[in-house]
Each structure stands twice: as C-alpha cells, then as structure tokens.
N, C-alpha and C. Protein backbone atom coordinates (compact mmCIF):
# COMPACT_ATOMS: atom_id res chain seq x y z
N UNK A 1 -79.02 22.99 -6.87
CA UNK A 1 -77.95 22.85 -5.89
C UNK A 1 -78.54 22.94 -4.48
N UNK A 2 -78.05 22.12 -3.41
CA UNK A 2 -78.72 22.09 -2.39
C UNK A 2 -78.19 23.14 -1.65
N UNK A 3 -78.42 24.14 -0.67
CA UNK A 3 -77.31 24.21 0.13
C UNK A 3 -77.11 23.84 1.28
N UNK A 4 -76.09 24.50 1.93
CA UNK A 4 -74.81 24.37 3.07
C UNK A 4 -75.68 24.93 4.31
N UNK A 5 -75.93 24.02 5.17
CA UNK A 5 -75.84 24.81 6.47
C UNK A 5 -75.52 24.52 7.27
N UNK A 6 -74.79 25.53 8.06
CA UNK A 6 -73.90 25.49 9.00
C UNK A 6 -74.34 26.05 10.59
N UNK A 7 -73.38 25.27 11.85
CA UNK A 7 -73.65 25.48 13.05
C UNK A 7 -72.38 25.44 13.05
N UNK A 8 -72.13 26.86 13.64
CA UNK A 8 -71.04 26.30 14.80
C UNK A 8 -71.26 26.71 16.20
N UNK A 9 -70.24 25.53 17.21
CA UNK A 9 -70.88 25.23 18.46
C UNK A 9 -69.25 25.78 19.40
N UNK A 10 -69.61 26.34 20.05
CA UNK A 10 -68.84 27.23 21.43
C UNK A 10 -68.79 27.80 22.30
N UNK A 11 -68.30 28.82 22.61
CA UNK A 11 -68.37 29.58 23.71
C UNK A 11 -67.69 30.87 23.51
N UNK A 12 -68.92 31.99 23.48
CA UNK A 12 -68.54 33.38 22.04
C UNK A 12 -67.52 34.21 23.28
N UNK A 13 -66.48 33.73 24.36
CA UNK A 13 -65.49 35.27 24.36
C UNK A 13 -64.14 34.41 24.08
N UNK A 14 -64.80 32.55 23.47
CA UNK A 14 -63.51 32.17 22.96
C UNK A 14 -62.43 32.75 21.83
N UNK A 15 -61.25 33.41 21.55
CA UNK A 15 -60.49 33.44 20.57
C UNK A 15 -60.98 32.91 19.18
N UNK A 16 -60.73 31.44 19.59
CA UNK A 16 -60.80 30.74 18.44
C UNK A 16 -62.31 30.68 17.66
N UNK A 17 -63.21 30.57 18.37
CA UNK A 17 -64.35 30.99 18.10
C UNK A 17 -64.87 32.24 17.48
N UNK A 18 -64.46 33.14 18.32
CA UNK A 18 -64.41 34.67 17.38
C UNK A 18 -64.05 34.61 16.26
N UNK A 19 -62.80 34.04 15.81
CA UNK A 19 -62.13 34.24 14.68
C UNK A 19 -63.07 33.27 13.56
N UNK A 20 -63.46 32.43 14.29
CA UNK A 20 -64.26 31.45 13.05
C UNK A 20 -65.19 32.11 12.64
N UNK A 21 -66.27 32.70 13.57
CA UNK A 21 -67.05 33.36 13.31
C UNK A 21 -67.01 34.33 12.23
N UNK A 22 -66.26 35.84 12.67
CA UNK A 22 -65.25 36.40 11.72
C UNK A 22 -65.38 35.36 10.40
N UNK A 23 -64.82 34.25 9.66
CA UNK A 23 -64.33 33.88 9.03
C UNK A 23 -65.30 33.50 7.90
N UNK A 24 -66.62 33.02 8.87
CA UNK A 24 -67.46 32.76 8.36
C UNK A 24 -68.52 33.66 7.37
N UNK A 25 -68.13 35.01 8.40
CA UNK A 25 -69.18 36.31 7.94
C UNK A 25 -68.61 36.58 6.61
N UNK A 26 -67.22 36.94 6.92
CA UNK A 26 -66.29 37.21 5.55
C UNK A 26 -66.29 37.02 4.18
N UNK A 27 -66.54 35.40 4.61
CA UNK A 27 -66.84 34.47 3.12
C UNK A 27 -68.55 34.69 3.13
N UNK A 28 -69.21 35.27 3.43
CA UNK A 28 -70.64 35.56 3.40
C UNK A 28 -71.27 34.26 3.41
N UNK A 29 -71.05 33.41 4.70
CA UNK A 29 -71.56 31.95 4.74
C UNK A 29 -72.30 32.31 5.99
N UNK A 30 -73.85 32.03 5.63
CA UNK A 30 -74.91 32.34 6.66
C UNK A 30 -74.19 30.71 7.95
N UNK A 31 -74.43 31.21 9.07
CA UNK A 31 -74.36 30.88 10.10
C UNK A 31 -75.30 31.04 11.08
N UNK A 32 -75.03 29.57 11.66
CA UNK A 32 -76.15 29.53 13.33
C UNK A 32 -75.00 29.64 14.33
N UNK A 33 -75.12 30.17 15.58
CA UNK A 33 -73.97 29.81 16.50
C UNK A 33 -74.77 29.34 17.67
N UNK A 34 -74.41 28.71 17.98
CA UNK A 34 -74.79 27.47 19.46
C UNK A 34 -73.81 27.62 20.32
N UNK A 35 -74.52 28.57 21.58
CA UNK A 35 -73.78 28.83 22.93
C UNK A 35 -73.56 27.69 24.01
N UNK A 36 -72.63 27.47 23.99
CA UNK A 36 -72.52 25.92 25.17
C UNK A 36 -72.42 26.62 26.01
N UNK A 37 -72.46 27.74 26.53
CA UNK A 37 -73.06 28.08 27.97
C UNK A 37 -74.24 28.63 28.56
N UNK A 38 -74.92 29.19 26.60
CA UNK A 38 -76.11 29.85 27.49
C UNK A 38 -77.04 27.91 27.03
N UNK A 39 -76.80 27.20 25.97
CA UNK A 39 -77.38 26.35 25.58
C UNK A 39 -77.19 24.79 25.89
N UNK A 40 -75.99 24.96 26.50
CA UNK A 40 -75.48 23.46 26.61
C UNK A 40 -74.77 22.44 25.46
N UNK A 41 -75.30 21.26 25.75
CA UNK A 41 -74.21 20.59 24.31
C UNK A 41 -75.15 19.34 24.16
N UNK A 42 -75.73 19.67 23.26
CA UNK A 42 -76.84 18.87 22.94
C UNK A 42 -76.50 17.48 22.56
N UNK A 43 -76.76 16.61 23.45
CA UNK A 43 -76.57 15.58 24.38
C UNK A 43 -76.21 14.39 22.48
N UNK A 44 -77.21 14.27 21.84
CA UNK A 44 -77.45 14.16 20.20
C UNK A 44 -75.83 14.33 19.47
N UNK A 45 -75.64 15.40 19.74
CA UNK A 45 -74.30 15.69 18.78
C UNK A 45 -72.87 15.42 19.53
N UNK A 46 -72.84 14.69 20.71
CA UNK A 46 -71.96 14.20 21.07
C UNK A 46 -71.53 12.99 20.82
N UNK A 47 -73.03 12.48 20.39
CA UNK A 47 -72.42 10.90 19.76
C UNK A 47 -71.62 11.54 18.58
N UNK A 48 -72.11 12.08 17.25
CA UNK A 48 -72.04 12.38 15.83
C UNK A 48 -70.42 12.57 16.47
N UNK A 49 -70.29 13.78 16.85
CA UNK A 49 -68.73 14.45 16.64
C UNK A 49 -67.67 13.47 17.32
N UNK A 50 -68.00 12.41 18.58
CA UNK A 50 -67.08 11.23 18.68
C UNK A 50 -66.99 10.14 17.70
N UNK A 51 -67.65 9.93 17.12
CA UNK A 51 -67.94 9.44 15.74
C UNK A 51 -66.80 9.99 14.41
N UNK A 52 -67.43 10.91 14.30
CA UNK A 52 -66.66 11.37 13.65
C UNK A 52 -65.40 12.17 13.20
N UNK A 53 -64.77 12.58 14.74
CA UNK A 53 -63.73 13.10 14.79
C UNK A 53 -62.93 12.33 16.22
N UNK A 54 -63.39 11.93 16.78
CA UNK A 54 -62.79 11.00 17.96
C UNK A 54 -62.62 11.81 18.90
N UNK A 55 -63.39 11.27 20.13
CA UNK A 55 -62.84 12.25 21.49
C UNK A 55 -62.01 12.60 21.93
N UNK A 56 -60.49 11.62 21.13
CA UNK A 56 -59.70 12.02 22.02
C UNK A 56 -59.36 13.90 21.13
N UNK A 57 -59.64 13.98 20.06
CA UNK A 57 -59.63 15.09 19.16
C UNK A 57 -60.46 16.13 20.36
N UNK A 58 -61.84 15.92 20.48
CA UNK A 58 -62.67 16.74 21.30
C UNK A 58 -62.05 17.07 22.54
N UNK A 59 -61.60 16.73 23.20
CA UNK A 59 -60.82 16.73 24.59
C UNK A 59 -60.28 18.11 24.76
N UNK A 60 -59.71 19.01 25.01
CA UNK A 60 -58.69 20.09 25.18
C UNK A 60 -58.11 19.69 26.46
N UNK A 61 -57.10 19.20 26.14
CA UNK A 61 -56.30 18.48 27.05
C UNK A 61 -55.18 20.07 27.62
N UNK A 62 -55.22 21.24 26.31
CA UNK A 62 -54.17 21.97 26.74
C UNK A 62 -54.81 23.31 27.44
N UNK A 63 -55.63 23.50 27.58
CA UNK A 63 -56.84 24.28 27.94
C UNK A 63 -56.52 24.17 29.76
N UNK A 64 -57.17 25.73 29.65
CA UNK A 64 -57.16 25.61 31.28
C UNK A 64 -58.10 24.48 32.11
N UNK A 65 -59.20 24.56 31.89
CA UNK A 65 -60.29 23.92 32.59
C UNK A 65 -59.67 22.22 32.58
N UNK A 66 -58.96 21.70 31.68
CA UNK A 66 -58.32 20.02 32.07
C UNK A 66 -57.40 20.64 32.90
N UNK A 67 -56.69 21.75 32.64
CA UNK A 67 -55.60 21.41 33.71
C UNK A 67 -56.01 21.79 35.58
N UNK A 68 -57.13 22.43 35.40
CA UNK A 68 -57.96 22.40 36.66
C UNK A 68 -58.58 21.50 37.59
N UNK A 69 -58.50 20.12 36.31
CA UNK A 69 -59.33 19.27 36.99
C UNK A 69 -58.23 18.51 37.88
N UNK A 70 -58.65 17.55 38.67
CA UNK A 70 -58.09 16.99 39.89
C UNK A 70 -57.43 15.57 38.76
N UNK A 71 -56.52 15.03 39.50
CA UNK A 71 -55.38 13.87 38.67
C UNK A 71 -56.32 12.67 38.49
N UNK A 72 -57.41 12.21 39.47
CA UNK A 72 -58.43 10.98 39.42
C UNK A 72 -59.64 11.87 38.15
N UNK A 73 -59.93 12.54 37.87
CA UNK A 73 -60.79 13.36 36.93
C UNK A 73 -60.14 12.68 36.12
N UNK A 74 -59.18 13.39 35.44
CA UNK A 74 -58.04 13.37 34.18
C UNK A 74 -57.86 11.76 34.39
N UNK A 75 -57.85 10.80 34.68
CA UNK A 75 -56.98 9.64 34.74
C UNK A 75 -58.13 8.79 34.20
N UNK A 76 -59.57 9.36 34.54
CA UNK A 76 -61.12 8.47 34.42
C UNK A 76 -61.50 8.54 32.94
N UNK A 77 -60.82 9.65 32.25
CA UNK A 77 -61.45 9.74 31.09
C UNK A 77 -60.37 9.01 29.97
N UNK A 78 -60.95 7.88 29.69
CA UNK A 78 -60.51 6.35 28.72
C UNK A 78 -61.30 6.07 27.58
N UNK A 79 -62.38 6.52 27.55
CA UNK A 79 -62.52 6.02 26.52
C UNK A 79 -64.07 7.52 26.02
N UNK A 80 -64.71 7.57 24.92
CA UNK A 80 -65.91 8.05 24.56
C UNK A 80 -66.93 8.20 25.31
N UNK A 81 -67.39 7.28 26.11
CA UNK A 81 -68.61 7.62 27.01
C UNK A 81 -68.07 8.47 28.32
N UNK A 82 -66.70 8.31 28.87
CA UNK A 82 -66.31 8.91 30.12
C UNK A 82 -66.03 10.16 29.81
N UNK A 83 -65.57 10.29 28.20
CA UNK A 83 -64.87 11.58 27.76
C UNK A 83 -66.04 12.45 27.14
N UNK A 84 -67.31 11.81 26.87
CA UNK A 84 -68.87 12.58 26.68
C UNK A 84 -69.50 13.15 27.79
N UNK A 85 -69.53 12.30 28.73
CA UNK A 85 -69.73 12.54 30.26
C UNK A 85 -69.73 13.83 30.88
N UNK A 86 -67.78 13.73 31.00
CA UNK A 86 -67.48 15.14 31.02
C UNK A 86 -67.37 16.18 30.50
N UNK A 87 -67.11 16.12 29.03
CA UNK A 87 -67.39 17.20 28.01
C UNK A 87 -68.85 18.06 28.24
N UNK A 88 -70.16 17.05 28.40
CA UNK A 88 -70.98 17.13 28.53
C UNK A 88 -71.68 18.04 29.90
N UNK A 89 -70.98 17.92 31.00
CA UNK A 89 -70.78 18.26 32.16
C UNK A 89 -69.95 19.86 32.27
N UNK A 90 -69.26 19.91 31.63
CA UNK A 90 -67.89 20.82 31.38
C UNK A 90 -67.93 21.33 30.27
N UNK A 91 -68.24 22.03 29.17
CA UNK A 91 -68.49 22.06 28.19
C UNK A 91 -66.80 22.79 27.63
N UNK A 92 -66.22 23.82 28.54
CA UNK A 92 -65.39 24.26 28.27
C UNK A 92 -63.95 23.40 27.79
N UNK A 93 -64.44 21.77 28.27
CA UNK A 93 -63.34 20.97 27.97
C UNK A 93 -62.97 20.53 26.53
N UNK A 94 -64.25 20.88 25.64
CA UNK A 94 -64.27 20.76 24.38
C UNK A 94 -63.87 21.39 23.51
N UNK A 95 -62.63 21.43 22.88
CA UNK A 95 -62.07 21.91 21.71
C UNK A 95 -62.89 22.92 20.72
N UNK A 96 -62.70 23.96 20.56
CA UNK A 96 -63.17 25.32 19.82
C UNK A 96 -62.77 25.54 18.89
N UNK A 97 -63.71 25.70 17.81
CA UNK A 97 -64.92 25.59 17.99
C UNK A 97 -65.12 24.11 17.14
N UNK A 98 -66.64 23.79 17.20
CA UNK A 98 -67.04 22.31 16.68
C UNK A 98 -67.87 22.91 15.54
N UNK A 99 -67.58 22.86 14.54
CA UNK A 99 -68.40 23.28 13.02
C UNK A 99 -68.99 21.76 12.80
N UNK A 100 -70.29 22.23 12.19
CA UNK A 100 -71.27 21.41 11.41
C UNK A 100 -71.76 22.19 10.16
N UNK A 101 -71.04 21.68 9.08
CA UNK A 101 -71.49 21.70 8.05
C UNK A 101 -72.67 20.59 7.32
N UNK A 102 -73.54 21.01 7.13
CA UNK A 102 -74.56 20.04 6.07
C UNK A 102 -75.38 20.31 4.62
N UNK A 103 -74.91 19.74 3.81
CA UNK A 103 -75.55 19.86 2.31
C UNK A 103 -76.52 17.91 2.26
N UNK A 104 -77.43 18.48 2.39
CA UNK A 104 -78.31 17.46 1.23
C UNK A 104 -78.33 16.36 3.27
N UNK A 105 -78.13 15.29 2.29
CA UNK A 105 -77.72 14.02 3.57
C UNK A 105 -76.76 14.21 4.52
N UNK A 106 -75.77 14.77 3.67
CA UNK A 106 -74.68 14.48 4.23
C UNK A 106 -74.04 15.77 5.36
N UNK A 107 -72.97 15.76 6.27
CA UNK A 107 -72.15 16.06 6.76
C UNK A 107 -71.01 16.28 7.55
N UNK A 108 -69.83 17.35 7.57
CA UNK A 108 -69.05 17.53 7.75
C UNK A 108 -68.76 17.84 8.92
N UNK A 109 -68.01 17.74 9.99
CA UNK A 109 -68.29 18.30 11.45
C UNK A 109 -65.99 18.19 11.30
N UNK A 110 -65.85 19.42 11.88
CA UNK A 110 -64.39 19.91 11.91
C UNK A 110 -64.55 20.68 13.45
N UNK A 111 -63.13 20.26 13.83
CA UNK A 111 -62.62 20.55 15.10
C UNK A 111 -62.08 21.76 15.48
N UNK A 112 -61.72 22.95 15.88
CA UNK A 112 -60.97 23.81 15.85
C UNK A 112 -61.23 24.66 14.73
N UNK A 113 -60.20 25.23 14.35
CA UNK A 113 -59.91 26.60 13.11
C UNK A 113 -59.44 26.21 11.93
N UNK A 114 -60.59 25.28 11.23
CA UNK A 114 -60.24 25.07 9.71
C UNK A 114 -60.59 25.80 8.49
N UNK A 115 -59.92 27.00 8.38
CA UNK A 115 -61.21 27.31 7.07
C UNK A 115 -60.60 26.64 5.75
N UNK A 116 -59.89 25.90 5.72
CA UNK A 116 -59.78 25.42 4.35
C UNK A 116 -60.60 24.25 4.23
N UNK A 117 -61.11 23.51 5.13
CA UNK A 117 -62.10 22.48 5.36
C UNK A 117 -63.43 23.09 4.39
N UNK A 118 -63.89 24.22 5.84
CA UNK A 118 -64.91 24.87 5.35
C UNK A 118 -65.26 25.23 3.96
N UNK A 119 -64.27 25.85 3.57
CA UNK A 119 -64.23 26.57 1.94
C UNK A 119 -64.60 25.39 1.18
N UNK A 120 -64.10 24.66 1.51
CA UNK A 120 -63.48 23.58 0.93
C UNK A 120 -64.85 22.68 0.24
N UNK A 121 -65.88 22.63 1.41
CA UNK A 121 -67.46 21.99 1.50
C UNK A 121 -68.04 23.22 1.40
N UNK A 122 -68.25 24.47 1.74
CA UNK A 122 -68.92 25.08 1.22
C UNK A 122 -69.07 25.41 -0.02
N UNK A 123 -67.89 25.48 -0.98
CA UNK A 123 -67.97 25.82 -2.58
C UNK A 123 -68.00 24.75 -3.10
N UNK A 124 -68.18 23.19 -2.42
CA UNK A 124 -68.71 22.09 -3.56
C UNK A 124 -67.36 21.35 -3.94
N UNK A 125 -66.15 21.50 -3.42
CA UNK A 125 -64.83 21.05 -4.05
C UNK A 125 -64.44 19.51 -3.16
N UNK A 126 -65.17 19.87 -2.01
CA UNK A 126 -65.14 18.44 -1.61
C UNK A 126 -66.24 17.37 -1.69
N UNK A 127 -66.39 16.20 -1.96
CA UNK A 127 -67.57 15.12 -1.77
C UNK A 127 -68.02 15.00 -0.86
N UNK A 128 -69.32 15.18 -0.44
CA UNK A 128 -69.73 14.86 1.21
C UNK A 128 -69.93 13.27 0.88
C-alpha cells in the first residue's frame, strides 16, 4: 500500500486552519503545514489548485482582506492568471485552508474544511 501524504497550506492563527489541523492530528494523519506568511505560496501550486478546484473557489471573496481591497482591485480579477496574481501577492485572499493530499501518482487538493474528503482518501474509499 502506498501511502498518503499530506500538506496543508495557510496561515496558522486562521480558525479554519486550526481546526483542520486539530483534525488531522486526531485521525493520527502525519502532516506538513506550509505557512503562507512565513513561506509564501509556491508560485508551482497555484497552477495545480486553479486547475483543479477553480479560482473562483480559491478567492475569499467573504474575507476581510477582499473586502479591503479598493473597487478597481476587485473588478481586475476575471479570470485565473489575474486571480493567481493576487492570491499570490496577498496570500490572505486565499480560501483556508488548501489541503494536498497524495498517494502513489495521484492527487487530491480540497478547499476549506473537508474532513469527509480527507477521510475519505486517506482510508482508500475514494479512487485517486
């Protein structure tokens, strides 16, 4: 059996982040955590997660930091590269937390607070 390894990517005095974390220890699923503020947002996994979950998903549109930004900011971001840009720039604009799961080839990358995802690929019940 191959296993699972996992990143997840945030910003540790986030809520939602904590709790994943938490969630992760619980189910005794070894974890990496990737600080987007002490580390940034590795330029690489911004293609993967627009890819695979769509920016407009990545965005935190309800989050303080969009609603900080100025109305020409908010109005520029149309499509994946404008909405990488700034994510990239801003890291806080990105939806918490970004899990990367990987077994073998394949993987899973989930948006926010899924642990039924997680469980889900970590015990083998889903197909990567």
């Amino acid at each position: 059996m191959t296993s699972t390894q996992i990143t997840l990517f945030g910003i540790p005095n986030c809520d939602t982040v904590k709790k994943a974390r938490a969630w992760f220890t619980a189910h005794a699923l070894s974890h990496e955590f990737h600080d987007f503020k002490k580390q940034g947002v590795p330029p690489e996994a911004m293609d993967r997660w627009t890819a695979a979950v769509s920016w407009q998903k990545l965005v935190n549109r309800n989050g303080t930091t969009w609603r900080k930004l100025d109305a020409p900011t908010q109005s520029a971001v149309v499509d994946a590269s404008t909405a990488s840009a700034l994510m990239t720039a801003q890291p806080s604009l990105i939806k918490r937390p970004v899990v990367e799961l990987r077994r073998g080839g394949h993987r899973l990358i989930t948006v926010g607070y899924t642990p039924e995802q997680w469980e889900a690929w970590a015990l083998g019940s889903v197909s990567p």
